[in-house]
Protein backbone atom coordinates (compact mmCIF):
# COMPACT_ATOMS: atom_id res chain seq x y z
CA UNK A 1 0.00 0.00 0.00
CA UNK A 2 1.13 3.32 -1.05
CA UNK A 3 1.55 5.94 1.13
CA UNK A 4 -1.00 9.28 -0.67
CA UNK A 5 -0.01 12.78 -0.99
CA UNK A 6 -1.70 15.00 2.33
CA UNK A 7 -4.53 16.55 -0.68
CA UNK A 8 -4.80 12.89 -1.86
CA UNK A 9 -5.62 11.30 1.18
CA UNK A 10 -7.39 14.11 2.40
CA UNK A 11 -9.92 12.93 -0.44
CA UNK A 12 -9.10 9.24 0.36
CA UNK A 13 -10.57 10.16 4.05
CA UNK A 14 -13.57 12.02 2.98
CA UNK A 15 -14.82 9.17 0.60
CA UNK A 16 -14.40 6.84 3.73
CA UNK A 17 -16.28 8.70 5.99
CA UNK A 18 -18.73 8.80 3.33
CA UNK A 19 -18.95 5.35 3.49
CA UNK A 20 -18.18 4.92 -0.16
CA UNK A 21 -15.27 2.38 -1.20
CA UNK A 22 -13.39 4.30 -3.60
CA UNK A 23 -9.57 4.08 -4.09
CA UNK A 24 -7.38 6.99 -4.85
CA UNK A 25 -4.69 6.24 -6.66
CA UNK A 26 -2.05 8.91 -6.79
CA UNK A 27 0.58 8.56 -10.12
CA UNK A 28 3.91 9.51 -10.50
CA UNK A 29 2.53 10.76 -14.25
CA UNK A 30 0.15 13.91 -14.49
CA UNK A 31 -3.54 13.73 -14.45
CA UNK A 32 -3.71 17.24 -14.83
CA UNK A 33 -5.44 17.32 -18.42
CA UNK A 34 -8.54 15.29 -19.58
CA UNK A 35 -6.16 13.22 -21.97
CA UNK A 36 -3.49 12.40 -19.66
CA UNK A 37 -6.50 11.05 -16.81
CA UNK A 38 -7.87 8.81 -19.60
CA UNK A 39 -4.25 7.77 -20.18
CA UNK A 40 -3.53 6.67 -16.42
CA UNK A 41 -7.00 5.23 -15.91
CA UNK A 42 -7.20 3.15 -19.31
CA UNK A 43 -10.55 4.56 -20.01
CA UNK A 44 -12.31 6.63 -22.53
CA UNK A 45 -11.58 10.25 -22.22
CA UNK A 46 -15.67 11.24 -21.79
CA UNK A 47 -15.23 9.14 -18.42
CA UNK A 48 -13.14 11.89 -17.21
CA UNK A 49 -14.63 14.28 -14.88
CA UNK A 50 -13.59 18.19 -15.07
CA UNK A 51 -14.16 20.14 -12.39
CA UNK A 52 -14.45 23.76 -13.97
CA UNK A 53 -15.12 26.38 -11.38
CA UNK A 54 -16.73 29.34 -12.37
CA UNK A 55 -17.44 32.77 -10.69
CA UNK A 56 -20.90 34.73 -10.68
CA UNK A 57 -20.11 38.18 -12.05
CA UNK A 58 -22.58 39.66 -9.96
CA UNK A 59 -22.77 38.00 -6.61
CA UNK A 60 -19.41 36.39 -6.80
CA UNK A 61 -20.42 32.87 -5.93
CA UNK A 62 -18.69 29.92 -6.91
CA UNK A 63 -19.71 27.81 -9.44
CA UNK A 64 -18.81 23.97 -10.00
CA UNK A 65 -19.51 22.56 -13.58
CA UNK A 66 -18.26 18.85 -13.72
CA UNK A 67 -17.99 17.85 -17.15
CA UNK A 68 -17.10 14.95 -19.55
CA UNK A 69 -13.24 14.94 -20.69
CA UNK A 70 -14.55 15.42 -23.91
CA UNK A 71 -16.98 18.46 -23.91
CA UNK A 72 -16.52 21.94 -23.60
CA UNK A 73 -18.62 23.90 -21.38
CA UNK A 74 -21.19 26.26 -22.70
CA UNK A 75 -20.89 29.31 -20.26
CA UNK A 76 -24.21 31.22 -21.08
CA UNK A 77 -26.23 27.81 -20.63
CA UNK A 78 -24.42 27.65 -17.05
CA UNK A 79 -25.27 31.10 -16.60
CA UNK A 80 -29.06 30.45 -17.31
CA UNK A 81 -28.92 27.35 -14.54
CA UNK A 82 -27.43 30.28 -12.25
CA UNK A 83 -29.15 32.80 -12.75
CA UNK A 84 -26.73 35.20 -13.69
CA UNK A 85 -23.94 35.87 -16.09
CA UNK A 86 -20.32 34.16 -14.83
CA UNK A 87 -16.80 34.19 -16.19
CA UNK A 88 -14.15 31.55 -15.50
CA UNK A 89 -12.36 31.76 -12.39
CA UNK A 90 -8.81 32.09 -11.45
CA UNK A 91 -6.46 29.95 -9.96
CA UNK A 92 -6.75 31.78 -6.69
CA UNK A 93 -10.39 32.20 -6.56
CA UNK A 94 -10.02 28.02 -7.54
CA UNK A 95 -7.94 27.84 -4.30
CA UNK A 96 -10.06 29.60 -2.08
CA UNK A 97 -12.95 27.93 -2.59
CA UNK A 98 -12.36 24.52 -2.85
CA UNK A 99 -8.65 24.17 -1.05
CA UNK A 100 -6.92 22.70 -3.99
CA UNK A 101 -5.02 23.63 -7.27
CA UNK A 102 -6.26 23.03 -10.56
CA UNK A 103 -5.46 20.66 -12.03
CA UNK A 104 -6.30 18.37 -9.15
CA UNK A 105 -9.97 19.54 -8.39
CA UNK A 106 -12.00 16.73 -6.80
CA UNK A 107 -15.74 17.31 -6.93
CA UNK A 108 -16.08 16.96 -3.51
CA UNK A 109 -14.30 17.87 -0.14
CA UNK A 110 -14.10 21.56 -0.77
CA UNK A 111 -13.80 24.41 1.58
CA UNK A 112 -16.39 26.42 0.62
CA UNK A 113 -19.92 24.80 -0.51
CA UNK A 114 -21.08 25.27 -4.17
CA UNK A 115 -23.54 24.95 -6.85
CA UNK A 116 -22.73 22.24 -8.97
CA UNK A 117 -23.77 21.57 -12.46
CA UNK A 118 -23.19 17.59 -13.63
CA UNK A 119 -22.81 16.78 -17.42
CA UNK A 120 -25.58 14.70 -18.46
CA UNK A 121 -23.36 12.87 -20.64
CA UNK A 122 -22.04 10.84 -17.68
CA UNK A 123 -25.29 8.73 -18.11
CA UNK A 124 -23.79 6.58 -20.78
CA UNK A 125 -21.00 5.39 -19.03
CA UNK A 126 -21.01 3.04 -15.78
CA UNK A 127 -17.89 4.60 -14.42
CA UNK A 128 -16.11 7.67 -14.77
CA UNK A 129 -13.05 9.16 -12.87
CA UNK A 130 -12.58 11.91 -11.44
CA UNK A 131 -9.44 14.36 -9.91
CA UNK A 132 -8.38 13.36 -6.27
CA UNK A 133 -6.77 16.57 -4.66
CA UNK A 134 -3.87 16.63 -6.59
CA UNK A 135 -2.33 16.93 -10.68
CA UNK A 136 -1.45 12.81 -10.14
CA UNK A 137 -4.58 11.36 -8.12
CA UNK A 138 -7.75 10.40 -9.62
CA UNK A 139 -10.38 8.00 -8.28
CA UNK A 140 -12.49 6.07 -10.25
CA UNK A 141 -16.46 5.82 -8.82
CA UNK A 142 -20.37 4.43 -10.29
CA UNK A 143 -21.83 7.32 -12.60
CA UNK A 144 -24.64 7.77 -10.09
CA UNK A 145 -22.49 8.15 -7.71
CA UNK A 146 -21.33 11.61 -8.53
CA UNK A 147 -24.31 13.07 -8.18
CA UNK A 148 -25.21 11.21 -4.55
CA UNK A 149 -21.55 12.79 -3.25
CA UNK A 150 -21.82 16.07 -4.74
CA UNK A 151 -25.64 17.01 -4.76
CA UNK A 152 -25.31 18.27 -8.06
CA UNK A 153 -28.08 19.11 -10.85
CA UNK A 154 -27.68 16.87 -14.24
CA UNK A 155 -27.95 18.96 -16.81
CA UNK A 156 -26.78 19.59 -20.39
CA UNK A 157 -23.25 21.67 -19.75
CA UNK A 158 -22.26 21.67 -23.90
């Protein structure tokens, strides 16, 4: 067994006391990108989960948009789920909210809570995977699991 990274483990211990049995694995390759996720896993890269955070331009609030590896997100459709216009957010803003770096963006375990936005494209897959606290962990879970751990919406993000 494999000792994890502090941000992996802290992810390892949150799924635990969750009572879910998922295993982080942490890689001595990157996981940073969609492609290179897919790569460590040996799965398809719309199994990989993308946490995008996003900022509301009016009251500021965080926004989490998990997507498939292989879409790009459609900001003004996010926007209409919110309520108000948003813009991407920076890696600081990133930080503050949810306590990690991107690149390594788990969809759960953040410091701050969020809105969260779940691609609907998950649906045809069994399992996806998803970031684990760091650019080298990922973790892979059941589709309808993501949305039990994060209380996210499902909706069309593309």
């Amino acid at each position: 067994m494999t000792t994890l990274s502090p941000s992996a483990q802290k992810i390892q211990d949150l799924l635990n006391s969750l009572w879910y049995n998922f295993t982080v694995i942490e890689h001595t390759e990157s996981t940073r990108t969609a492609q290179e996720a897919a790569e460590r896993a040996g799965c398809e890269l719309g199994q990989i989960v993308k946490s995008m955070i996003f900022k509301g331009n009016d009251s500021g609030k965080p926004i989490l948009v998990l997507t498939s590896g292989t879409n790009r997100v459609d900001e003004s459709r996010i926007s209409g789920y919110a309520g108000e216009s948003i813009g991407r957010a920076n890696a600081d803003f990133v930080r503050t909210v949810t306590g990690f770096a991107i690149g390594g963006v788990p969809p759960v375990g953040h410091v701050q809570k969020m809105e969260t936005y779940i691609d609907e494209d998950f649906l045809q897959y069994p399992t996806i995977w998803a970031a684990a606290g760091t650019p080298n962990a990922i973790f892979e879970l059941p589709t309808e699991a993501l949305q039990k751990i994060t209380d996210g919406k499902v909706v069309g993000v593309k």
